[in-house]
C-alpha atoms as a PDB file:
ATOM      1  CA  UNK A   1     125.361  50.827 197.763  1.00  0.00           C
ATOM      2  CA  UNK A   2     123.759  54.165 196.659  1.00  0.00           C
ATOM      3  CA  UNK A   3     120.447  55.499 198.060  1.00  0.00           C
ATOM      4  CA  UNK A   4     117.318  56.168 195.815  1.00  0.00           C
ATOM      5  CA  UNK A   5     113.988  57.685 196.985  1.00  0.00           C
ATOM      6  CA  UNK A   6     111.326  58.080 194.935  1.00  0.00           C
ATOM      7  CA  UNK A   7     108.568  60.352 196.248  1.00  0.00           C
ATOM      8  CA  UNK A   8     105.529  60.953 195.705  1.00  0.00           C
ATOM      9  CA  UNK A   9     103.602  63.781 195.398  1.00  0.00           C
ATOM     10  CA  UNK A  10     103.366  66.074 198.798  1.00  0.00           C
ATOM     11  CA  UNK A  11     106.165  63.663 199.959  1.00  0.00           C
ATOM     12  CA  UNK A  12     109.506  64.568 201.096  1.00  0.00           C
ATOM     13  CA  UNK A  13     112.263  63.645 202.721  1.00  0.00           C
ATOM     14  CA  UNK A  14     113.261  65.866 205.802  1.00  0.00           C
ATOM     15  CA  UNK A  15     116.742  67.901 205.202  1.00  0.00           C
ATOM     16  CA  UNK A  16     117.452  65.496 208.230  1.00  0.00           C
ATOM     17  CA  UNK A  17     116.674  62.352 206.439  1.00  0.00           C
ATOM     18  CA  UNK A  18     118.506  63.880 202.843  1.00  0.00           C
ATOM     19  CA  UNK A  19     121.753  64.960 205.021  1.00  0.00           C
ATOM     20  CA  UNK A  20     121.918  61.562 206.694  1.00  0.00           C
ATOM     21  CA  UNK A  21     121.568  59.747 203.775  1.00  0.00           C
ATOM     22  CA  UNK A  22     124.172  62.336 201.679  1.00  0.00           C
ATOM     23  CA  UNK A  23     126.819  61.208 204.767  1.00  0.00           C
ATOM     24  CA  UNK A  24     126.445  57.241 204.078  1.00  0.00           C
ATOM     25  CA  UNK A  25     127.078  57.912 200.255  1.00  0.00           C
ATOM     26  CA  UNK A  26     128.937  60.940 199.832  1.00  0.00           C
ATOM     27  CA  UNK A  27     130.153  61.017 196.214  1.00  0.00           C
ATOM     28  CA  UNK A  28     127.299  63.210 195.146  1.00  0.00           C
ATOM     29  CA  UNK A  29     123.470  63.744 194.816  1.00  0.00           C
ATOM     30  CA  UNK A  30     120.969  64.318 191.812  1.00  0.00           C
ATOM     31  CA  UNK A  31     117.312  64.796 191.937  1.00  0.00           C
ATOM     32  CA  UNK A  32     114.772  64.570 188.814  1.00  0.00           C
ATOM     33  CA  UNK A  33     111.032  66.087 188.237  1.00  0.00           C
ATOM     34  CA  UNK A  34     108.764  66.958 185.723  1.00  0.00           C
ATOM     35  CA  UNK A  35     107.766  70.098 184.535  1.00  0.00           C
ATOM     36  CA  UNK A  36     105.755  71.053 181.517  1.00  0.00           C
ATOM     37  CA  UNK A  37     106.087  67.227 180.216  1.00  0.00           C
ATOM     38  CA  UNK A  38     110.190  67.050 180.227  1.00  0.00           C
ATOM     39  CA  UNK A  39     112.315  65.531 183.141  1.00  0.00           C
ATOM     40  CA  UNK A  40     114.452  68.539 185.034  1.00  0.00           C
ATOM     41  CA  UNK A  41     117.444  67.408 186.625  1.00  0.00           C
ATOM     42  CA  UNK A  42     119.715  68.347 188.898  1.00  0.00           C
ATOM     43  CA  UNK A  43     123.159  66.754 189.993  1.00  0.00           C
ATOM     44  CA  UNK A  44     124.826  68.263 192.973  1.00  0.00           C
ATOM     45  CA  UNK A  45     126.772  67.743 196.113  1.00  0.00           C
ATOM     46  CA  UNK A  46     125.062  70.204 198.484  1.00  0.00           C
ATOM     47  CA  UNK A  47     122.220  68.533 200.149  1.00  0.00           C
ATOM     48  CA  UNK A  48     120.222  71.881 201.526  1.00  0.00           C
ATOM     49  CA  UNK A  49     119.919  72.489 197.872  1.00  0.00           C
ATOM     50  CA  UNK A  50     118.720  69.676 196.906  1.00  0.00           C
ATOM     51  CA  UNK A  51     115.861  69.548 199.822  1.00  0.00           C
ATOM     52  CA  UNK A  52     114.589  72.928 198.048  1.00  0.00           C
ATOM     53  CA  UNK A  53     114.428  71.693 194.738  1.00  0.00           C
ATOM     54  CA  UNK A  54     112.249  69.005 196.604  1.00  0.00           C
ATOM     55  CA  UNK A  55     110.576  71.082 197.917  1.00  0.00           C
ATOM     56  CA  UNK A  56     109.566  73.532 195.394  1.00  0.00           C
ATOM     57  CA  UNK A  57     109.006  70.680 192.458  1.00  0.00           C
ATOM     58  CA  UNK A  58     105.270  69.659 191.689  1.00  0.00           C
ATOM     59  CA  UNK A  59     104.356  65.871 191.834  1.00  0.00           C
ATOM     60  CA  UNK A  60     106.686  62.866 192.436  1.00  0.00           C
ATOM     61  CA  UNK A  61     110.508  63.556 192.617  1.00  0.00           C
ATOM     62  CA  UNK A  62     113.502  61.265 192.447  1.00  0.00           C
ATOM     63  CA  UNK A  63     116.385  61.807 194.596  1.00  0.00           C
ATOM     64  CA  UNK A  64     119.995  59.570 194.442  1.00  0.00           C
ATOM     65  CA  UNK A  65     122.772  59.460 196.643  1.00  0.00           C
ATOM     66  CA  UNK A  66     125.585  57.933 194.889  1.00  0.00           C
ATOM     67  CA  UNK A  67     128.283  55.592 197.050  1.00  0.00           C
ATOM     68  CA  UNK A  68     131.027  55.119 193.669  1.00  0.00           C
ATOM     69  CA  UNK A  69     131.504  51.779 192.496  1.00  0.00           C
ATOM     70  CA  UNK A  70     131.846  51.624 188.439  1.00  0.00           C
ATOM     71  CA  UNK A  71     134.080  54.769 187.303  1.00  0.00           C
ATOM     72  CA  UNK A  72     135.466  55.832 190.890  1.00  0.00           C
ATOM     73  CA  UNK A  73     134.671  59.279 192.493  1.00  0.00           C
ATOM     74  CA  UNK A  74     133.684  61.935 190.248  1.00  0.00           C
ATOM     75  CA  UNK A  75     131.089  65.149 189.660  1.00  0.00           C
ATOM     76  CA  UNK A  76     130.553  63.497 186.240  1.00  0.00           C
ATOM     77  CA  UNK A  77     128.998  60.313 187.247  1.00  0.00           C
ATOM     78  CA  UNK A  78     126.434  60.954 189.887  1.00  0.00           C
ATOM     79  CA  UNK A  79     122.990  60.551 188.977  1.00  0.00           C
ATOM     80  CA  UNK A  80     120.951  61.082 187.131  1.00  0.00           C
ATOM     81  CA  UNK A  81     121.795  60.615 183.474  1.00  0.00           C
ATOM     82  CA  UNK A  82     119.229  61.571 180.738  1.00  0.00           C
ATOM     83  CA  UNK A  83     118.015  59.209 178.064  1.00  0.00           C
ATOM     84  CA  UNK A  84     119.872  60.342 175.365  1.00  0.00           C
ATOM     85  CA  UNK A  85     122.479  59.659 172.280  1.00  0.00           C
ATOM     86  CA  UNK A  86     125.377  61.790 174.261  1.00  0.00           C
ATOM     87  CA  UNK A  87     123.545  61.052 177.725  1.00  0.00           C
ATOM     88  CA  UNK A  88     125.350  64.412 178.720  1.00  0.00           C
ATOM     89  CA  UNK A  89     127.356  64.554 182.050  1.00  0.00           C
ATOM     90  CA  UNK A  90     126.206  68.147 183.125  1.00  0.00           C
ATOM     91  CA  UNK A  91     125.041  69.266 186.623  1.00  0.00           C
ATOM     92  CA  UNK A  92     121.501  70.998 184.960  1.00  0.00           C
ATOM     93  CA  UNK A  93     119.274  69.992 181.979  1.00  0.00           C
ATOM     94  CA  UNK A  94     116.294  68.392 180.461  1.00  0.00           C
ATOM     95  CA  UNK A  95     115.320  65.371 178.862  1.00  0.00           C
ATOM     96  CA  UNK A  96     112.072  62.940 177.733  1.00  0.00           C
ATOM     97  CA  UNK A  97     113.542  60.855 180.429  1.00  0.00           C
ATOM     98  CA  UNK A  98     116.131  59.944 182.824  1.00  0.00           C
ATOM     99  CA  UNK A  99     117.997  57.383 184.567  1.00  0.00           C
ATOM    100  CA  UNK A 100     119.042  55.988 188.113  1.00  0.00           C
ATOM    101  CA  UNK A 101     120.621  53.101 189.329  1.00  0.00           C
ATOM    102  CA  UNK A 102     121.435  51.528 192.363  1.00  0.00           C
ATOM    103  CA  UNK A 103     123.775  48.656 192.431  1.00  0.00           C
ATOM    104  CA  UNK A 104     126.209  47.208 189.970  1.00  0.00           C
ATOM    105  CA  UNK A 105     126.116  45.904 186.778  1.00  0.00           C
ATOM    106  CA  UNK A 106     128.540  43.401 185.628  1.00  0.00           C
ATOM    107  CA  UNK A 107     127.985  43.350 182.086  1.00  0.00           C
ATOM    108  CA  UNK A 108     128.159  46.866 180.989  1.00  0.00           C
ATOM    109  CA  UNK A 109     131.050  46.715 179.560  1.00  0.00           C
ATOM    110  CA  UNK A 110     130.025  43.571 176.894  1.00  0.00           C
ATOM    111  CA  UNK A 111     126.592  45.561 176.356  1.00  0.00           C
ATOM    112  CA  UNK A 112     128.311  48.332 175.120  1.00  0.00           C
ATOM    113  CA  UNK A 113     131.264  46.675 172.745  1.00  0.00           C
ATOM    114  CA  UNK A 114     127.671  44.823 171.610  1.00  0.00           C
ATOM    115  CA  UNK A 115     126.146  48.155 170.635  1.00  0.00           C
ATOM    116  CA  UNK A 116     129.316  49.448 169.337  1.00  0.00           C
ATOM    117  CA  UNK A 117     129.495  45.970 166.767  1.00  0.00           C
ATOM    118  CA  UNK A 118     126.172  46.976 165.939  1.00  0.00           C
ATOM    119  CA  UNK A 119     126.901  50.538 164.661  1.00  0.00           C
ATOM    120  CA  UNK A 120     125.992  52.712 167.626  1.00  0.00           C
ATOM    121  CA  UNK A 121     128.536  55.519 169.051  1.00  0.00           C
ATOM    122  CA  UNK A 122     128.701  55.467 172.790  1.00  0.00           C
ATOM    123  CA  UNK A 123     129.133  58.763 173.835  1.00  0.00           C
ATOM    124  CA  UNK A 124     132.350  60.586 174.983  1.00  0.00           C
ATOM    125  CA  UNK A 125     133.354  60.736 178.235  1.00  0.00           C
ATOM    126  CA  UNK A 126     133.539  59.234 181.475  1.00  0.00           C
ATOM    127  CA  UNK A 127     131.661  56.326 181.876  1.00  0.00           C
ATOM    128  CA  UNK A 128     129.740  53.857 184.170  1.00  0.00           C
ATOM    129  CA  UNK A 129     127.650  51.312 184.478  1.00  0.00           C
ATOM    130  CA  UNK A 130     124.729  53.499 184.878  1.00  0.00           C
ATOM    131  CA  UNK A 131     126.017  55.723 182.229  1.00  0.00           C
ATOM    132  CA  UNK A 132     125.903  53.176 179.995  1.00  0.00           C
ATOM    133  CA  UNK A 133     122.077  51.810 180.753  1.00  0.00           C
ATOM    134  CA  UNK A 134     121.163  55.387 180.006  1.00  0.00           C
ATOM    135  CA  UNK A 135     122.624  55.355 176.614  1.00  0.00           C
ATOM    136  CA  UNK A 136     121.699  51.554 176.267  1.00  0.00           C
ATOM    137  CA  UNK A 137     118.076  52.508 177.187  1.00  0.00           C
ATOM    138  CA  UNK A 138     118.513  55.385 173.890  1.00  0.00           C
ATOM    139  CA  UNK A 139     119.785  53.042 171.656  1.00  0.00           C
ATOM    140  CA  UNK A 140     117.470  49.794 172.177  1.00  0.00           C
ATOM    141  CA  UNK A 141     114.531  52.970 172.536  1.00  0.00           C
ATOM    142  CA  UNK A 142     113.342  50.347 175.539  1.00  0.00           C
ATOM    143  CA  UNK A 143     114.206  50.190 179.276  1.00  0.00           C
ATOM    144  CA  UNK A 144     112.397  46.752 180.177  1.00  0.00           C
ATOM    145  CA  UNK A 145     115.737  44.901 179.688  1.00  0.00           C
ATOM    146  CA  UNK A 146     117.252  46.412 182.798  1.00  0.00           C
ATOM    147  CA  UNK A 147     115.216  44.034 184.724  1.00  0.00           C
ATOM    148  CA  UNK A 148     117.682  41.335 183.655  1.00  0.00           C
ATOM    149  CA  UNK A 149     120.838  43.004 184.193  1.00  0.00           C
ATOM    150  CA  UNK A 150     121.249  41.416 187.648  1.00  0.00           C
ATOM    151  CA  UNK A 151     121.354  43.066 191.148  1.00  0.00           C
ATOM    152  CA  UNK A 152     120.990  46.085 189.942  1.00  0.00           C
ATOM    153  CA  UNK A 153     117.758  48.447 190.646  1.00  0.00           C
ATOM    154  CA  UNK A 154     117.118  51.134 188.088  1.00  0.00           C
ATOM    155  CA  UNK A 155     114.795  54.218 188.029  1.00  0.00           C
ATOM    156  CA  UNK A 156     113.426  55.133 184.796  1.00  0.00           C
ATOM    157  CA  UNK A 157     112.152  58.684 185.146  1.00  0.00           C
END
């Protein structure tokens, strides 16, 4: 199962903790934090990198280690995904919000055929589970149903 940490402010992992934690789920990292109002986000595999960004980023930061499950191995689908209508799949950018996920989610799939019926475009692209809570999140402009989506635990950033 993937690895979140959410820290606080003038709280961070060691580049001992982040690099131990990269090798148990190595499919890729991401890390969020605010600046001027707006979520900055960063996904990435190189760990030293993300330990700066850590380090350098004012107040509490959000870092994910992703072990794939839903939509295999890919750059595309580590975490974090913004909040969005395209809930874009690029390494670096901004948003009013983000999210993480760690677990699985079962019913993705039905969520999103249920948005589609209802007139919404899912965006292009790979997708996942968490992928698809991002976008779900957008379109129902709420994130309190994630609680019931089972074992999942989500991050909304």
């Amino acid at each position: 199962m993937c690895c979140l940490l959410v820290c606080p402010p003038k709280h961070r992992p060691s580049l001992a903790v982040l690099e131990a934690v990269a090798a148990a789920n190595p499919h890729g990292g991401g890390i969020a934090w605010r600046e001027h109002g707006v979520v900055q986000y960063l996904k990435t595999d190189d760990v030293k990198e993300i330990f700066r960004v850590a380090r350098e980023a004012k107040g509490e930061v959000v870092i994910h280690f992703r072990i794939a499950s839903v939509g295999g191995v890919c750059a595309e689908l580590r975490h974090p995904f913004p909040v969005t209508s395209r809930c874009g799949l690029g390494d670096r950018s901004s948003a009013r919000a983000v999210l993480f996920q760690n677990g699985t989610w079962t019913g993705w799939r039905e969520a999103v055929e249920e948005a589609v019926r209802d007139g919404n475009t899912p965006p292009a692209g790979k997708m996942s589970d968490a992928r698809a809570a991002a976008w779900l999140c957008h379109v129902k402009g709420r994130h309190d149903w994630l609680d019931d989506t089972g074992w999942s635990r989500w991050v909304f950033f």
